[in-house]
PDB file of N, CA and C in Angstrom:
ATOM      1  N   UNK A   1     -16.738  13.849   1.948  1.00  0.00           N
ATOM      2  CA  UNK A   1     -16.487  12.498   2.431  1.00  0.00           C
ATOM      3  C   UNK A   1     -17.220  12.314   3.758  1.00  0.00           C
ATOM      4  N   UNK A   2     -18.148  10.961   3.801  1.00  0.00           N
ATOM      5  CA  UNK A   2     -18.819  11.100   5.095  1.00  0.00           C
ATOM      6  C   UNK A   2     -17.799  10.061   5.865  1.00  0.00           C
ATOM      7  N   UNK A   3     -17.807  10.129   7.173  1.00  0.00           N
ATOM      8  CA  UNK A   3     -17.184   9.432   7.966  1.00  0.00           C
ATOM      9  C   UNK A   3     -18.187   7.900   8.306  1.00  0.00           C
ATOM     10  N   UNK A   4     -16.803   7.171   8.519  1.00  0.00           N
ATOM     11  CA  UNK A   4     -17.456   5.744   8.306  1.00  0.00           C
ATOM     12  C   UNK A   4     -18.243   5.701   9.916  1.00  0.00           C
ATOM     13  N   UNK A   5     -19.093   4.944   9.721  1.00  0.00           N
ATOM     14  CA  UNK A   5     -20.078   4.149  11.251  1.00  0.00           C
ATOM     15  C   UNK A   5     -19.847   3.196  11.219  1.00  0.00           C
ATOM     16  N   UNK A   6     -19.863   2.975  12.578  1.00  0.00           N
ATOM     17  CA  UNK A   6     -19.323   1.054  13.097  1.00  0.00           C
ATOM     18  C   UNK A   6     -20.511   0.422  12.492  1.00  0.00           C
ATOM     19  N   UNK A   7     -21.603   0.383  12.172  1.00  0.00           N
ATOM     20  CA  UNK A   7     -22.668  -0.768  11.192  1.00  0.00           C
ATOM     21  C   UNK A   7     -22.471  -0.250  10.148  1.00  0.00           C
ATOM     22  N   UNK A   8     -21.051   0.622   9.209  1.00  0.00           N
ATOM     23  CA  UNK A   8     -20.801   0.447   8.233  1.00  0.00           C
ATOM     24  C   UNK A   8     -20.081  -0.619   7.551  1.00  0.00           C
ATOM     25  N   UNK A   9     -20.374  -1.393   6.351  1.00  0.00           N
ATOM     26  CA  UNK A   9     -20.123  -3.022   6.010  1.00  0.00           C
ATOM     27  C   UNK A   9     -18.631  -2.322   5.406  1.00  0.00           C
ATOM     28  N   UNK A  10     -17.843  -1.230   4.738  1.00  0.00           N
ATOM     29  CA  UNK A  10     -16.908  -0.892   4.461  1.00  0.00           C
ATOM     30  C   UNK A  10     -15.963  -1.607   4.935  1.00  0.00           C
ATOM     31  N   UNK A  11     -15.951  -2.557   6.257  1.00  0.00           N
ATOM     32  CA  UNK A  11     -14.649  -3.057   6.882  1.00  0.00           C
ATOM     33  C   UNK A  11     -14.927  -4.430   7.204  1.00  0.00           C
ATOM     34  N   UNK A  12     -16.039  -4.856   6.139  1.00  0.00           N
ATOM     35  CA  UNK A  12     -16.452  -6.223   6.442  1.00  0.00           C
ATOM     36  C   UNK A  12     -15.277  -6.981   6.527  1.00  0.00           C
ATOM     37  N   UNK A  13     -15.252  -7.900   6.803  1.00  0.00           N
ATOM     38  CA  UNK A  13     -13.496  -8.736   7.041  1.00  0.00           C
ATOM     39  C   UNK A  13     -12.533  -8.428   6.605  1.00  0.00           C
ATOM     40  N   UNK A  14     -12.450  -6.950   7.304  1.00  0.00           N
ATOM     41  CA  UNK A  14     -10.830  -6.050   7.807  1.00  0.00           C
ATOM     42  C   UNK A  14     -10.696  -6.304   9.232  1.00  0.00           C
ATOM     43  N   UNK A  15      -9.444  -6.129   9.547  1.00  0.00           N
ATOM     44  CA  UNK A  15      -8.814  -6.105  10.808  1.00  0.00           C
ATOM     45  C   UNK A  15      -8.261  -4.882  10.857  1.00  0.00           C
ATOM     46  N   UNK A  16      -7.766  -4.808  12.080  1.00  0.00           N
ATOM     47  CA  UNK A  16      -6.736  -3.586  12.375  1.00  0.00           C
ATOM     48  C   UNK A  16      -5.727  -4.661  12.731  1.00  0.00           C
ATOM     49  N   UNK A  17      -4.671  -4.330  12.189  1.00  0.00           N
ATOM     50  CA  UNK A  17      -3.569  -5.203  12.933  1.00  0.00           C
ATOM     51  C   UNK A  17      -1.786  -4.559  12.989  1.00  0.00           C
ATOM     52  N   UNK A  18      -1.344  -4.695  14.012  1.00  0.00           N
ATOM     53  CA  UNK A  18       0.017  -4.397  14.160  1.00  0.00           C
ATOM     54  C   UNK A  18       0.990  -5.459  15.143  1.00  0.00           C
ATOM     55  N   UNK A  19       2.210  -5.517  14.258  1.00  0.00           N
ATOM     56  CA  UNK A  19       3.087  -6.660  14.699  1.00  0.00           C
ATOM     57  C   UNK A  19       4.354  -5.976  15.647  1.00  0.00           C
ATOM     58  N   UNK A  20       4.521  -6.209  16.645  1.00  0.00           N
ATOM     59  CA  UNK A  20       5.934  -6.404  17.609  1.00  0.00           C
ATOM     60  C   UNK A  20       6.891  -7.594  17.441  1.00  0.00           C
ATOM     61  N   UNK A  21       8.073  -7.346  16.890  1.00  0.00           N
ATOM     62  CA  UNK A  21       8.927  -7.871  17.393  1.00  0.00           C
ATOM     63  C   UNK A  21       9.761  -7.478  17.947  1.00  0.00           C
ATOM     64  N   UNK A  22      10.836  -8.150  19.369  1.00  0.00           N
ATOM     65  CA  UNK A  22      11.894  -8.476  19.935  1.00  0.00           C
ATOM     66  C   UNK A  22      11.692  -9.688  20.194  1.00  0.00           C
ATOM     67  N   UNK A  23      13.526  -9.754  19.983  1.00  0.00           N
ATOM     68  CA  UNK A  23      14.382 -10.671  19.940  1.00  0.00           C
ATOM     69  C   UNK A  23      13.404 -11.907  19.659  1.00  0.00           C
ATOM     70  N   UNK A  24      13.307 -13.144  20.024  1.00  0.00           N
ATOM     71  CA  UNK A  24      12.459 -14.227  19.874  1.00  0.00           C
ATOM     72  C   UNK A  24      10.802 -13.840  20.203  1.00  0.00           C
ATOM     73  N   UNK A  25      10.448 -13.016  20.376  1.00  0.00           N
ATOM     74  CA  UNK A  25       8.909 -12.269  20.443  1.00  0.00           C
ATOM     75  C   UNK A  25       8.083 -12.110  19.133  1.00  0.00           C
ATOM     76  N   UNK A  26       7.239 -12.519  18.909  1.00  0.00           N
ATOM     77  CA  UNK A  26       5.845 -12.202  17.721  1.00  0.00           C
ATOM     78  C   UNK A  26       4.868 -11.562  18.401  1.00  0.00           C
ATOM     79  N   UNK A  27       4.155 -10.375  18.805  1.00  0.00           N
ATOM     80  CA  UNK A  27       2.952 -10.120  19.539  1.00  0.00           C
ATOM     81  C   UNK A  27       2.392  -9.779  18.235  1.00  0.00           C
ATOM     82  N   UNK A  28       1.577 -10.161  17.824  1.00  0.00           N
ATOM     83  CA  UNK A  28       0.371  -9.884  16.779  1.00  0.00           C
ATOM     84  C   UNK A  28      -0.490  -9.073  18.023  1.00  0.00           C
ATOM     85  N   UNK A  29      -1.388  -7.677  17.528  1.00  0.00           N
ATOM     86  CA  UNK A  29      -2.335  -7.501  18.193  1.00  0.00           C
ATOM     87  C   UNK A  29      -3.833  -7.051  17.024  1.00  0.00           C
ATOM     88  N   UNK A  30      -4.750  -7.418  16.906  1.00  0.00           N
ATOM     89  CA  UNK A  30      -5.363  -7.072  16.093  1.00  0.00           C
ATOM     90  C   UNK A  30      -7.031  -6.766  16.760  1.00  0.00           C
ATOM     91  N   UNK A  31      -7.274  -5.600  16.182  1.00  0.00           N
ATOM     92  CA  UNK A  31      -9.196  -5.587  16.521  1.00  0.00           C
ATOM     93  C   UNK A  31     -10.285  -5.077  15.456  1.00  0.00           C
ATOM     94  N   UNK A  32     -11.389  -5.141  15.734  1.00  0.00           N
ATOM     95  CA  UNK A  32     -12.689  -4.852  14.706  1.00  0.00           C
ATOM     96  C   UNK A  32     -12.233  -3.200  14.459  1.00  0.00           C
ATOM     97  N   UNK A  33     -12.056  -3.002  13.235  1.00  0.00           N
ATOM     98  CA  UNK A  33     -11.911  -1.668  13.236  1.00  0.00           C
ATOM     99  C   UNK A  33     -12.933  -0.150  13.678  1.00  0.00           C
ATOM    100  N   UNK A  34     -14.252  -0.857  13.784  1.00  0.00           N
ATOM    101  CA  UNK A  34     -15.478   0.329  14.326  1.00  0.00           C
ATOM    102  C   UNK A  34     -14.646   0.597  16.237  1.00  0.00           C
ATOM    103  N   UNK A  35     -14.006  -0.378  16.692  1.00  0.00           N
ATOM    104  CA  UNK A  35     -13.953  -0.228  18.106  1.00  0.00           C
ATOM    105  C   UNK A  35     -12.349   0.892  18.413  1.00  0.00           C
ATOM    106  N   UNK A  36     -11.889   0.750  17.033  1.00  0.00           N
ATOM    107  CA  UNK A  36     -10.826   2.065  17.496  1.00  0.00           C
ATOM    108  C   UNK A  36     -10.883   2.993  18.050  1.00  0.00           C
ATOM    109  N   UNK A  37     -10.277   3.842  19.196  1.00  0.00           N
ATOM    110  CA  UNK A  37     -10.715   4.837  19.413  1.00  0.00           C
ATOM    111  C   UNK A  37     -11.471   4.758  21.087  1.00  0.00           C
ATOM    112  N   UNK A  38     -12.218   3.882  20.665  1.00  0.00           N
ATOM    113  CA  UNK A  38     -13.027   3.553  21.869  1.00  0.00           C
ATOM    114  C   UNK A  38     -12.371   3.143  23.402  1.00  0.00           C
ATOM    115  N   UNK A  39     -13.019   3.487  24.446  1.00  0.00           N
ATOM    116  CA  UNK A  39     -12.637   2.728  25.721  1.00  0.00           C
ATOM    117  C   UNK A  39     -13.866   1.540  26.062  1.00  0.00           C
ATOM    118  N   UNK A  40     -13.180   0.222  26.491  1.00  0.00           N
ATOM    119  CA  UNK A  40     -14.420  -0.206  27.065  1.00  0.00           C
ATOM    120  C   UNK A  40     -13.856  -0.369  28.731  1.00  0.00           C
ATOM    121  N   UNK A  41     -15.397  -1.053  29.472  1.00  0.00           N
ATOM    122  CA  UNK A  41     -15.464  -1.281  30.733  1.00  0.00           C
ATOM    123  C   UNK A  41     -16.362  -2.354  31.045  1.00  0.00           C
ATOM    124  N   UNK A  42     -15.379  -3.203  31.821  1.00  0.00           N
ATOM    125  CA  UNK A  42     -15.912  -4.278  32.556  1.00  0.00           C
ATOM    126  C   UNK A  42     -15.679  -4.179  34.043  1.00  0.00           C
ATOM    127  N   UNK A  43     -16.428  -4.161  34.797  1.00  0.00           N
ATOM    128  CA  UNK A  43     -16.255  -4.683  36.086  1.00  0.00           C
ATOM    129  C   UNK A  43     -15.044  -3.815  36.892  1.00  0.00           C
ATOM    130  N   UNK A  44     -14.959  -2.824  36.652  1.00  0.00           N
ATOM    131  CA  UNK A  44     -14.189  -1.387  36.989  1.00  0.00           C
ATOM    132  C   UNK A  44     -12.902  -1.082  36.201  1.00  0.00           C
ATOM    133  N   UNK A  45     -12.753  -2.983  35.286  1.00  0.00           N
ATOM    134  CA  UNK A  45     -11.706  -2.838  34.044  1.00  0.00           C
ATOM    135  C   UNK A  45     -11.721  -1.611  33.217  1.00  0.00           C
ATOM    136  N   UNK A  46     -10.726  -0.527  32.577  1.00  0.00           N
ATOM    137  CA  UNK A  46     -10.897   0.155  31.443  1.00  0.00           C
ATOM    138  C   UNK A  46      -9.984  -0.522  30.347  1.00  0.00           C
ATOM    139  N   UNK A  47     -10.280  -0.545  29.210  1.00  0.00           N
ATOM    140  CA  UNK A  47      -9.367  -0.835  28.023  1.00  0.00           C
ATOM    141  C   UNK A  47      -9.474   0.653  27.190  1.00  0.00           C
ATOM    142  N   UNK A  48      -8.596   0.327  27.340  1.00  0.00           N
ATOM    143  CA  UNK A  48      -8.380   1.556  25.549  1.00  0.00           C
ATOM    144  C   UNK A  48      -8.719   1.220  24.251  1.00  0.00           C
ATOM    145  N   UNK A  49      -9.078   1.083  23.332  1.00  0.00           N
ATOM    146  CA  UNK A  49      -8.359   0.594  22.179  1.00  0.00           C
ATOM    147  C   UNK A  49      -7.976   1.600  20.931  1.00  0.00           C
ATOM    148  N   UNK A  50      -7.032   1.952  21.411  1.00  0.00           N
ATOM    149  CA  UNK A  50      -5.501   2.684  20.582  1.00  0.00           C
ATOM    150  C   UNK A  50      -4.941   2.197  19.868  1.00  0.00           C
ATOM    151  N   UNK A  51      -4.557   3.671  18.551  1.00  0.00           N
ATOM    152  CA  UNK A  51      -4.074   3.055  16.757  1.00  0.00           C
ATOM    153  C   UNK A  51      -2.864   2.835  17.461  1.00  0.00           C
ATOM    154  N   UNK A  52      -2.201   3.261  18.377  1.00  0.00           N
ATOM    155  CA  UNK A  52      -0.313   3.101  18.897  1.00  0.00           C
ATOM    156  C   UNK A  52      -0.103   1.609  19.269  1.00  0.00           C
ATOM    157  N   UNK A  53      -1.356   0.708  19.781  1.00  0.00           N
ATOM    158  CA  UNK A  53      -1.018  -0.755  20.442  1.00  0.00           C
ATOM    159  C   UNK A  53      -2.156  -1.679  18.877  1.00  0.00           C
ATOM    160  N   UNK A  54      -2.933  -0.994  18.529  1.00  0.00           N
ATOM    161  CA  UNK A  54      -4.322  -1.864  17.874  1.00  0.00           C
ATOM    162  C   UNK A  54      -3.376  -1.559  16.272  1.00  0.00           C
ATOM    163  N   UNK A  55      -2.661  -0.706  16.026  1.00  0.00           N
ATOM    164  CA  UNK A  55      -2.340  -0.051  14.819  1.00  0.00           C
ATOM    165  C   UNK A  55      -3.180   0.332  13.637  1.00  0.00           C
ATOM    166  N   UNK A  56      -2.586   0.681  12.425  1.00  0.00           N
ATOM    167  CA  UNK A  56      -3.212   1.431  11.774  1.00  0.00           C
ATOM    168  C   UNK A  56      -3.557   0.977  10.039  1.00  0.00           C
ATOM    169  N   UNK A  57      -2.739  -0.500   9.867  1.00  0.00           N
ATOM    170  CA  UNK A  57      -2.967  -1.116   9.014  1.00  0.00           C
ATOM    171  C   UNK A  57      -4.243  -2.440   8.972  1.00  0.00           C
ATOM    172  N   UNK A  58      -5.119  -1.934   7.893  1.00  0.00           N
ATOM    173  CA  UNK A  58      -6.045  -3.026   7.557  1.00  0.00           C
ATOM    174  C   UNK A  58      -5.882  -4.253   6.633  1.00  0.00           C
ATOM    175  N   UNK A  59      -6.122  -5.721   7.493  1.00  0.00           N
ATOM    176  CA  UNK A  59      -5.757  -6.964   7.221  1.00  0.00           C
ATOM    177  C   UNK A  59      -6.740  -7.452   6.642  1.00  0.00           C
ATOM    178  N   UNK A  60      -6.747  -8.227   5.954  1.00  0.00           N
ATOM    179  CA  UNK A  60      -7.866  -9.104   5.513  1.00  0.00           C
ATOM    180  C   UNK A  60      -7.734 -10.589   6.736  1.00  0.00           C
ATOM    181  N   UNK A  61      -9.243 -11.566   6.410  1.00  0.00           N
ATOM    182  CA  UNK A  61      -9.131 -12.721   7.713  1.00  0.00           C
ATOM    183  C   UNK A  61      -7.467 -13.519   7.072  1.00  0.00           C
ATOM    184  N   UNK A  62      -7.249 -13.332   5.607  1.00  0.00           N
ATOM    185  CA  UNK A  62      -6.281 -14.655   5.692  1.00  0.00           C
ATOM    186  C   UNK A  62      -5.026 -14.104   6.365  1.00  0.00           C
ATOM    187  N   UNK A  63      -4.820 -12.551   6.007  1.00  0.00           N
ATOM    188  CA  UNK A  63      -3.635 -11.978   6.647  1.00  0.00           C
ATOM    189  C   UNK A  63      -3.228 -12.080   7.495  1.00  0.00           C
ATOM    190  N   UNK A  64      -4.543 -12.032   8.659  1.00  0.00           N
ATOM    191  CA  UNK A  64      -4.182 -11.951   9.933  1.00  0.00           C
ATOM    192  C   UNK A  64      -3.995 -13.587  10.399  1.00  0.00           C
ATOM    193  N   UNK A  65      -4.835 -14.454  10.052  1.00  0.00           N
ATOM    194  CA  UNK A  65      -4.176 -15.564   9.689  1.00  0.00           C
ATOM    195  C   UNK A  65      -2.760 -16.445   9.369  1.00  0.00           C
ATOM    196  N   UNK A  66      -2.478 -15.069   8.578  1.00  0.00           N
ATOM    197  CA  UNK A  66      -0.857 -15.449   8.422  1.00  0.00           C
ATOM    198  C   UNK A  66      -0.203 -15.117   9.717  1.00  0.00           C
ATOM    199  N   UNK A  67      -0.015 -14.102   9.867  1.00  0.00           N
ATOM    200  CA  UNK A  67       0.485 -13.336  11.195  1.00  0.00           C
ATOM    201  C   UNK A  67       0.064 -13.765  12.320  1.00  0.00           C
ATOM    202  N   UNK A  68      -0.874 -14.327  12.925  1.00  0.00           N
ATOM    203  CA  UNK A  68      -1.128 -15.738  14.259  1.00  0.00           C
ATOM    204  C   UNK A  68      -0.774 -16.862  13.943  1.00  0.00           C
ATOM    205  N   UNK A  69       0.051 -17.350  12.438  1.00  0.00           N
ATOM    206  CA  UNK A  69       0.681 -18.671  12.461  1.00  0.00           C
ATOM    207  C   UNK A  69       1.835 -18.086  13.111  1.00  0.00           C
ATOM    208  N   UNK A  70       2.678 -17.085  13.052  1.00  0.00           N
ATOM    209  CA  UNK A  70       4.108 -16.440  13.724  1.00  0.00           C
ATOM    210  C   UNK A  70       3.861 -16.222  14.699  1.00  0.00           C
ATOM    211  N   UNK A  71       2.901 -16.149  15.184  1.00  0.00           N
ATOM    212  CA  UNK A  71       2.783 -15.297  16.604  1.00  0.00           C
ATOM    213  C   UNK A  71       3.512 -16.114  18.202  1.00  0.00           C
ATOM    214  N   UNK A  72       4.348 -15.694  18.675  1.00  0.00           N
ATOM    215  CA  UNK A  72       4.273 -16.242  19.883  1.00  0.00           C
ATOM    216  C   UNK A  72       3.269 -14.930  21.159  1.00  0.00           C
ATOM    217  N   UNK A  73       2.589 -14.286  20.893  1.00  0.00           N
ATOM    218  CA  UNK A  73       1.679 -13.584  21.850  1.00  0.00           C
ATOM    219  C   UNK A  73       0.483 -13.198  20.941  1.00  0.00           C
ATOM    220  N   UNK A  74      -0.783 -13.504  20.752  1.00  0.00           N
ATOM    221  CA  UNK A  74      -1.694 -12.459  20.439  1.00  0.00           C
ATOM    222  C   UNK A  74      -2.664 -11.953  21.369  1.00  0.00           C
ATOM    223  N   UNK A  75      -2.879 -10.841  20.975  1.00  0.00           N
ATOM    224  CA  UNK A  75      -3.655  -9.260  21.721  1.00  0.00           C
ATOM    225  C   UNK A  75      -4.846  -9.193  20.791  1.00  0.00           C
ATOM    226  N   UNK A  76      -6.130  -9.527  21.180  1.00  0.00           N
ATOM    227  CA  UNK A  76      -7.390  -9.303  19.785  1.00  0.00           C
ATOM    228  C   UNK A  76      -8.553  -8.314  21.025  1.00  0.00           C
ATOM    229  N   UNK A  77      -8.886  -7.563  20.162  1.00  0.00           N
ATOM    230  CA  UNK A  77      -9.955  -7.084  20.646  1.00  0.00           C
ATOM    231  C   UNK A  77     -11.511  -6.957  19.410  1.00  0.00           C
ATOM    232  N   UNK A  78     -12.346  -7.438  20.104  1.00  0.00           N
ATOM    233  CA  UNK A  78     -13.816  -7.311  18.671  1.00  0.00           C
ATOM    234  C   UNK A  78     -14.128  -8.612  18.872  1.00  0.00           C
ATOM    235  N   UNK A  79     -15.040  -8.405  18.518  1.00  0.00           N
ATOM    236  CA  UNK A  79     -16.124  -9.810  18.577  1.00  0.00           C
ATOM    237  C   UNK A  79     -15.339 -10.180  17.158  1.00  0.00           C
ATOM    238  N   UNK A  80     -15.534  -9.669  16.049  1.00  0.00           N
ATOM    239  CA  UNK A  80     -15.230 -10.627  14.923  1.00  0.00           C
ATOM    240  C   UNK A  80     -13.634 -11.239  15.158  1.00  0.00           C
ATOM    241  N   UNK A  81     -13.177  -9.844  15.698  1.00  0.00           N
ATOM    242  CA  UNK A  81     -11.345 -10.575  15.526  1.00  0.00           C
ATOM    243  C   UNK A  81     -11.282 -11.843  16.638  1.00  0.00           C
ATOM    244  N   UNK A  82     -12.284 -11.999  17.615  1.00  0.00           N
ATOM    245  CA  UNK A  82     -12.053 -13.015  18.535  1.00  0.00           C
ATOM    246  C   UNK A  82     -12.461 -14.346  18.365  1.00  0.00           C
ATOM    247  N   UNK A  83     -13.682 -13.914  17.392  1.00  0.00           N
ATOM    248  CA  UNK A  83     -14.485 -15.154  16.993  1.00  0.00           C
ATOM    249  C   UNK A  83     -12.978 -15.932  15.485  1.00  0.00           C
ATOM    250  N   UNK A  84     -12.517 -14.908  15.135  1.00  0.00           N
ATOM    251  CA  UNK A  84     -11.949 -15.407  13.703  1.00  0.00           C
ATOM    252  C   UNK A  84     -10.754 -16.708  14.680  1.00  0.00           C
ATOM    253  N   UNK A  85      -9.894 -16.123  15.290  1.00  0.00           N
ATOM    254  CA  UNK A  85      -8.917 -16.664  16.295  1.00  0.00           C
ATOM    255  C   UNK A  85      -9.857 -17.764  17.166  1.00  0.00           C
ATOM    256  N   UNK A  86     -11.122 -18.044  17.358  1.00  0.00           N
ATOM    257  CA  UNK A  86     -11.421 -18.940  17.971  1.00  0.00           C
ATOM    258  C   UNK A  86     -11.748 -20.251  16.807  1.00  0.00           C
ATOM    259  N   UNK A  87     -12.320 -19.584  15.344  1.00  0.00           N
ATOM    260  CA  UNK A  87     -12.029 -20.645  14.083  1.00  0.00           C
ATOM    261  C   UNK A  87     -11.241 -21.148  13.581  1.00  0.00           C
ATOM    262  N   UNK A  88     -10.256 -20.557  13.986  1.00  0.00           N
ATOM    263  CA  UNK A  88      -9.036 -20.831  13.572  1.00  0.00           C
ATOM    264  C   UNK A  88      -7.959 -21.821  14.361  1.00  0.00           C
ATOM    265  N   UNK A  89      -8.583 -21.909  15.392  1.00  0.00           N
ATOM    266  CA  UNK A  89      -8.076 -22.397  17.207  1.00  0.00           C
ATOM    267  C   UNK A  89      -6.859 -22.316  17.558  1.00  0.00           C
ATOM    268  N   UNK A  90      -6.518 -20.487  17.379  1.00  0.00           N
ATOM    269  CA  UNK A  90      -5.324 -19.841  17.898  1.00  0.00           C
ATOM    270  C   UNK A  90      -6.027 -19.661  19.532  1.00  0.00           C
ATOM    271  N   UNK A  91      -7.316 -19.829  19.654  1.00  0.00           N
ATOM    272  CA  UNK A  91      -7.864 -19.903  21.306  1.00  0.00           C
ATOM    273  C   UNK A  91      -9.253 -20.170  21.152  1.00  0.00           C
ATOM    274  N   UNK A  92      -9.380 -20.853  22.849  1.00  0.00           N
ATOM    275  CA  UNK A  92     -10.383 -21.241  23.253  1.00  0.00           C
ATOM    276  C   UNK A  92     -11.442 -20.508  23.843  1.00  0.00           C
ATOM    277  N   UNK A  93     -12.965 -20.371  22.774  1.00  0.00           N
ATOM    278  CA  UNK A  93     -13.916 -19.834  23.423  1.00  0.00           C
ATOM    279  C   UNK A  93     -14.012 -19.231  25.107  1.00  0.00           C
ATOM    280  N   UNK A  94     -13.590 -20.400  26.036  1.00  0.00           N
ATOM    281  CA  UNK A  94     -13.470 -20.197  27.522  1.00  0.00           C
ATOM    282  C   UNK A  94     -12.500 -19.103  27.864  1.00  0.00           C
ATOM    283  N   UNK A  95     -12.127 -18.766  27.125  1.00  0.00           N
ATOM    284  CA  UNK A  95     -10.634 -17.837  27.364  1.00  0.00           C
ATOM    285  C   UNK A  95     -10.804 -16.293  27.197  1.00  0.00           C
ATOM    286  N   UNK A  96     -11.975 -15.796  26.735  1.00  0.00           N
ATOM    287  CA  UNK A  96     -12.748 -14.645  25.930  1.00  0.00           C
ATOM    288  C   UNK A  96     -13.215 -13.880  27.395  1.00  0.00           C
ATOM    289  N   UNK A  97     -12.697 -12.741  27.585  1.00  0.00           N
ATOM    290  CA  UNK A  97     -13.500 -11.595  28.709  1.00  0.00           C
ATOM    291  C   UNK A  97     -14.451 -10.641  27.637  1.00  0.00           C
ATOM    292  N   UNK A  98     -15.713 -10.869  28.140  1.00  0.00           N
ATOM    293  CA  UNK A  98     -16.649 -10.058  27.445  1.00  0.00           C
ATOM    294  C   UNK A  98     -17.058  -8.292  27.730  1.00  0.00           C
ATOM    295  N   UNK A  99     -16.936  -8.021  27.264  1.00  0.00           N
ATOM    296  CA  UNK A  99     -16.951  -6.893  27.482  1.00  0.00           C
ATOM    297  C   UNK A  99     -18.352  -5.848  27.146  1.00  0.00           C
ATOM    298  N   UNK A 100     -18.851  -4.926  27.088  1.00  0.00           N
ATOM    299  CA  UNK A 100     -20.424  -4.342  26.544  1.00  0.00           C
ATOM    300  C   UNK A 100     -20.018  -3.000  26.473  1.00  0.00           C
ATOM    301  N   UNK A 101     -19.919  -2.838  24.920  1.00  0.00           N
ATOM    302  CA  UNK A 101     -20.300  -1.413  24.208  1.00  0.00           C
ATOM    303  C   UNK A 101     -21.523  -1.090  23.945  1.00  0.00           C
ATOM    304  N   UNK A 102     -22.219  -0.120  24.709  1.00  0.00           N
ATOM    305  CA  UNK A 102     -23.713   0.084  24.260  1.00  0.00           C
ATOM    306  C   UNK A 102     -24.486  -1.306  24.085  1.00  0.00           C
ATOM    307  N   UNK A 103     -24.903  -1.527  23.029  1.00  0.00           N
ATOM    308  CA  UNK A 103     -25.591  -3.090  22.966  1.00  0.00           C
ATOM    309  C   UNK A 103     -24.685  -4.047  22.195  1.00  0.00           C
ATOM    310  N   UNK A 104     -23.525  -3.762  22.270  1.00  0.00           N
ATOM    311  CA  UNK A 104     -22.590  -4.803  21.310  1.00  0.00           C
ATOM    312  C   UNK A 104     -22.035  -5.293  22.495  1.00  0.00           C
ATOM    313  N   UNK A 105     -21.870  -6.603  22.474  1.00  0.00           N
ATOM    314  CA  UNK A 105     -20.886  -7.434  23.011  1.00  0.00           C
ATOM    315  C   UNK A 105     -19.473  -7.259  22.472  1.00  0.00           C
ATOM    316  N   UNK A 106     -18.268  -7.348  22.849  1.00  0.00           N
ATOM    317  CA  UNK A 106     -16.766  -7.145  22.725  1.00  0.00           C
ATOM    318  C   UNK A 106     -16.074  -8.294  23.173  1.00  0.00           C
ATOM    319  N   UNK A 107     -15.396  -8.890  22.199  1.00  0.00           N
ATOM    320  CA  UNK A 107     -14.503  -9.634  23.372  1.00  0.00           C
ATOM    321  C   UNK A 107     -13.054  -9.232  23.449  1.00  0.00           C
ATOM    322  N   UNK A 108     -12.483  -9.698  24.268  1.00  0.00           N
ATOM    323  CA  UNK A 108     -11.062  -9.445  24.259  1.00  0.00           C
ATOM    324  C   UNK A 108     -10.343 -10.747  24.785  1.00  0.00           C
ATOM    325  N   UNK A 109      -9.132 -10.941  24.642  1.00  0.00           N
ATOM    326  CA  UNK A 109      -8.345 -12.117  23.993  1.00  0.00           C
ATOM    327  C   UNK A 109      -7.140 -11.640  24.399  1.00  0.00           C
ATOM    328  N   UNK A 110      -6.287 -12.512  25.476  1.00  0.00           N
ATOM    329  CA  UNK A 110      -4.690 -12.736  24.886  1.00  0.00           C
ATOM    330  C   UNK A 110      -4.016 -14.190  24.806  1.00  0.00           C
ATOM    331  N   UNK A 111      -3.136 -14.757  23.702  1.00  0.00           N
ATOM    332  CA  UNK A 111      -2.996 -15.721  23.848  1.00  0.00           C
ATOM    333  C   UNK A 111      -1.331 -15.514  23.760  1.00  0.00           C
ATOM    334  N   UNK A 112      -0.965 -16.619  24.739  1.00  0.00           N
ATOM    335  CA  UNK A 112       0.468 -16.793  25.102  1.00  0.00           C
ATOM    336  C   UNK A 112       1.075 -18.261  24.862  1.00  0.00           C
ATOM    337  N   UNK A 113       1.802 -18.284  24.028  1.00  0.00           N
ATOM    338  CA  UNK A 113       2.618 -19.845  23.577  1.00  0.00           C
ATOM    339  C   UNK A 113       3.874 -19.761  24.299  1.00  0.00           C
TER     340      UNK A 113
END
């Protein structure tokens, strides 16, 4: 079995996604699955992105779709998961901290209702 590469199409519109609830709380957090694992850095920012907060189940776009209609918090990390949430207008383009993996752009996203 070879191990997958992030320009592998295997996870073409998959997510990573994992749900929190308390009490009246929805945090959806979801990201591009090649960026698991990874740390990024902005501007002396570090992020993680960890299966314990990013989780370990793969969504399809409508899934996660479903799960940001419930959401009262979402957490996205990935260009695709940010761009999907900006088609969707769970958020606004202006709202996106960019981030740079090697030559990939990243975004990251939280939205609060």
């Amino acid at each position: 079995m070879n191990p997958r590469k992030s320009e592998d199409t295997t996870f073409k519109g998959l997510f990573y996604l994992k749900i929190f609830e308390r009490k009246n709380e929805y945090l959806v957090t979801l990201c591009d699955p090649h960026l698991k694992g990874k740390t990024l850095e902005h501007n002396g920012l570090k992020i993680q992105v960890r299966e314990e907060f990013y989780g370990d189940m793969l969504v399809s776009e409508d899934g996660v779709v479903a799960e940001c209609r419930k959401a009262t918090s979402i957490n996205a990390m990935g260009k695709a998961s940010v761009e999907l949430l900006v088609r969707h207008g769970f958020v606004h383009p202006d709202s996106i901290l960019w981030f740079r993996l090697e030559k990939e752009q990243v975004g990251h996203v939280i939205m609060i209702r």
